[in-house]
Protein backbone atom coordinates (compact mmCIF):
# COMPACT_ATOMS: atom_id res chain seq x y z
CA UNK A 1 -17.49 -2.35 29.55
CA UNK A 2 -14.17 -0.49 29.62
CA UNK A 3 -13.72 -1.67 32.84
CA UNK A 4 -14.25 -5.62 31.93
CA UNK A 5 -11.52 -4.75 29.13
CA UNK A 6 -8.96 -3.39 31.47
CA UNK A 7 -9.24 -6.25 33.81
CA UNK A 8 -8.99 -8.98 31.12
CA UNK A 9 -5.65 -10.24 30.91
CA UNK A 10 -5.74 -11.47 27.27
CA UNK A 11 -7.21 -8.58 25.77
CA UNK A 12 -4.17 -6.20 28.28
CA UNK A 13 -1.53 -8.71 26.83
CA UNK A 14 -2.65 -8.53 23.25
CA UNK A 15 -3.41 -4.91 22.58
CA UNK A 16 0.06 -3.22 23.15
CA UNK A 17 1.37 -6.27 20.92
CA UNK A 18 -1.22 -5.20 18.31
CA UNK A 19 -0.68 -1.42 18.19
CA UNK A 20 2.94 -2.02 18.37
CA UNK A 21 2.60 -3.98 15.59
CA UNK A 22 0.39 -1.33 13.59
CA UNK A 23 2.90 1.03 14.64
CA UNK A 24 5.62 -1.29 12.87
CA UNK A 25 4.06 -1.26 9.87
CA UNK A 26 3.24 2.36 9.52
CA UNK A 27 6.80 2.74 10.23
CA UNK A 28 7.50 0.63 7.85
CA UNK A 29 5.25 1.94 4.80
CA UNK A 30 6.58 5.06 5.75
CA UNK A 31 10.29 3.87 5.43
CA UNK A 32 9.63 2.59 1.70
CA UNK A 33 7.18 5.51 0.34
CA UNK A 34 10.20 8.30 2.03
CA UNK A 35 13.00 6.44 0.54
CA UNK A 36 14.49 7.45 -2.37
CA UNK A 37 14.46 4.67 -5.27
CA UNK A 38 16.45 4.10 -8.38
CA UNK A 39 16.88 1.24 -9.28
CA UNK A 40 13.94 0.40 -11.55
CA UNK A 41 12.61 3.52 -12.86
CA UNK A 42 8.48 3.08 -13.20
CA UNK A 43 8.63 1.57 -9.68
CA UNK A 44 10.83 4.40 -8.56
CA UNK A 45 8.46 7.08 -9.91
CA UNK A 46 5.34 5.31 -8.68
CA UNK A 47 6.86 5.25 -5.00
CA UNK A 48 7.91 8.94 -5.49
CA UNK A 49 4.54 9.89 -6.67
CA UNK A 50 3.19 8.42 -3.90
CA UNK A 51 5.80 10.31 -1.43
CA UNK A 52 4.61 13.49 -2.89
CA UNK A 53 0.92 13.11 -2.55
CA UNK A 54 1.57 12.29 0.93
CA UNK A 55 3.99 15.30 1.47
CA UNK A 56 2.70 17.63 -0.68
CA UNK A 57 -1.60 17.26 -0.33
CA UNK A 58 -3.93 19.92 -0.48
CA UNK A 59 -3.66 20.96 2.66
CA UNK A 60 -0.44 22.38 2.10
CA UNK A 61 -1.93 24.35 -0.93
CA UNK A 62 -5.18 25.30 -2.74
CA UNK A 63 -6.68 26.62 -6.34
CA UNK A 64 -3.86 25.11 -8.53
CA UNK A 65 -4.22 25.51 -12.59
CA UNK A 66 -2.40 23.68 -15.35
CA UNK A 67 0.08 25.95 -15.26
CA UNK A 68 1.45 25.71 -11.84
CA UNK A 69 1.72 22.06 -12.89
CA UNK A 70 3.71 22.97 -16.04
CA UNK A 71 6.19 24.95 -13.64
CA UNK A 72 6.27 22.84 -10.79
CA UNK A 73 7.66 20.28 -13.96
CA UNK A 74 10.29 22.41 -14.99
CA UNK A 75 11.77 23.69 -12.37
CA UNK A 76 12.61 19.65 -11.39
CA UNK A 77 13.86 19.33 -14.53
CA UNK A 78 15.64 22.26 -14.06
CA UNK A 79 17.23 20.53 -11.21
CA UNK A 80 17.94 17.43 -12.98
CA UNK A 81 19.62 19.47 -16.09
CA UNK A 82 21.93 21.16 -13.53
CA UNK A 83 23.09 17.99 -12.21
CA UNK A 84 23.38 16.09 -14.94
CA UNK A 85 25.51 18.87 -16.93
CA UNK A 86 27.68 18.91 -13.40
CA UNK A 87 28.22 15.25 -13.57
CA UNK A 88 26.12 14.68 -10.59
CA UNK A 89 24.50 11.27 -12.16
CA UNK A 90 22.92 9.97 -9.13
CA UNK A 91 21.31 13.36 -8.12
CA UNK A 92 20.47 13.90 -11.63
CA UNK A 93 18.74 10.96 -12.19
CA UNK A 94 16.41 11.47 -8.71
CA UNK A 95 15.68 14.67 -10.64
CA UNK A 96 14.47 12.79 -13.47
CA UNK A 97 12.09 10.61 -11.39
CA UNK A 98 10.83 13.19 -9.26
CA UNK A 99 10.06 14.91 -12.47
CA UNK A 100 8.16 12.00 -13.93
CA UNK A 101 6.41 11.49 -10.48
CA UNK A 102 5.30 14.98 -10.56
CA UNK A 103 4.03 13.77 -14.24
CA UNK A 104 2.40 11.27 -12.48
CA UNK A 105 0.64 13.43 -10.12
CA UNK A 106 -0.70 15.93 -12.74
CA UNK A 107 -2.38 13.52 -14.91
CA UNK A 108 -4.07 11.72 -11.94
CA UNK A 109 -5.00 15.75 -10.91
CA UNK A 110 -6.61 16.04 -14.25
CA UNK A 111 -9.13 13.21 -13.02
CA UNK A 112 -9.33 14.32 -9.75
CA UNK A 113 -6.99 11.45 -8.28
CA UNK A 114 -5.13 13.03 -6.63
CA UNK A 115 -4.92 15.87 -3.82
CA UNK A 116 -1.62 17.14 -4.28
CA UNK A 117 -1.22 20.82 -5.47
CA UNK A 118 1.83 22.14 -6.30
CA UNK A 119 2.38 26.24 -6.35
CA UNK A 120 1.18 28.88 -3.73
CA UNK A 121 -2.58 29.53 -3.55
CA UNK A 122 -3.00 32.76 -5.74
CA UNK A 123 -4.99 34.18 -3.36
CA UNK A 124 -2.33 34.12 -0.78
CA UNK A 125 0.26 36.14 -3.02
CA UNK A 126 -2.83 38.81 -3.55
């Protein structure tokens, strides 16, 4: 059957046109979700929530608590009190919505949502 495939000119023709279109639009998803947003704040946290669920899934780490939530919170608003008190606006305010995405992310963790996990596994530290 492979070999009927291969040898059909339509389905040659049309397959590279539809992966490369796939490929466009993973490119393209992955344009939006990676790029910073500021202009309208829930949208911007909601697209930065999403950015860090993709970046930052379980796989990366394992066996987080409520508290490495609650730290993972302030040390971005940490960041965004720095910049802010610097006069950094724009960085401060990317703070402030990476803050409220990792808001985001917690209470969808709390329901089991989500996959992200913020912190080092505790087991790793030993």
């Amino acid at each position: 059957m492979n070999a009927e495939v291969a040898q059909d000119p339509i389905a040659t023709e049309q397959a590279p046109s539809e992966l490369d279109a796939l490929r466009a639009e993973v490119a393209r998803l992955n344009a939006i979700i990676n790029t910073p947003q500021s202009d309208d704040f829930l949208r911007a946290v909601s697209m930065e929530a999403e950015h860090q669920r993709q970046r930052w899934g379980d796989e990366h780490d394992a066996g987080k608590d409520p508290a490495d939530w609650f730290w993972l919170i302030g040390y971005l608003g940490g960041k965004a009190l720095h910049a802010h008190a610097a006069g950094d606006v724009p960085k401060a305010e990317h703070h402030i919505i990476t803050t409220a995405a990792a808001c985001a992310n917690w209470h969808r963790a709390m329901f089991g949502l989500t996959n992200m996990r913020p912190g080092i596994d505790s087991t790793a530290i030993g």
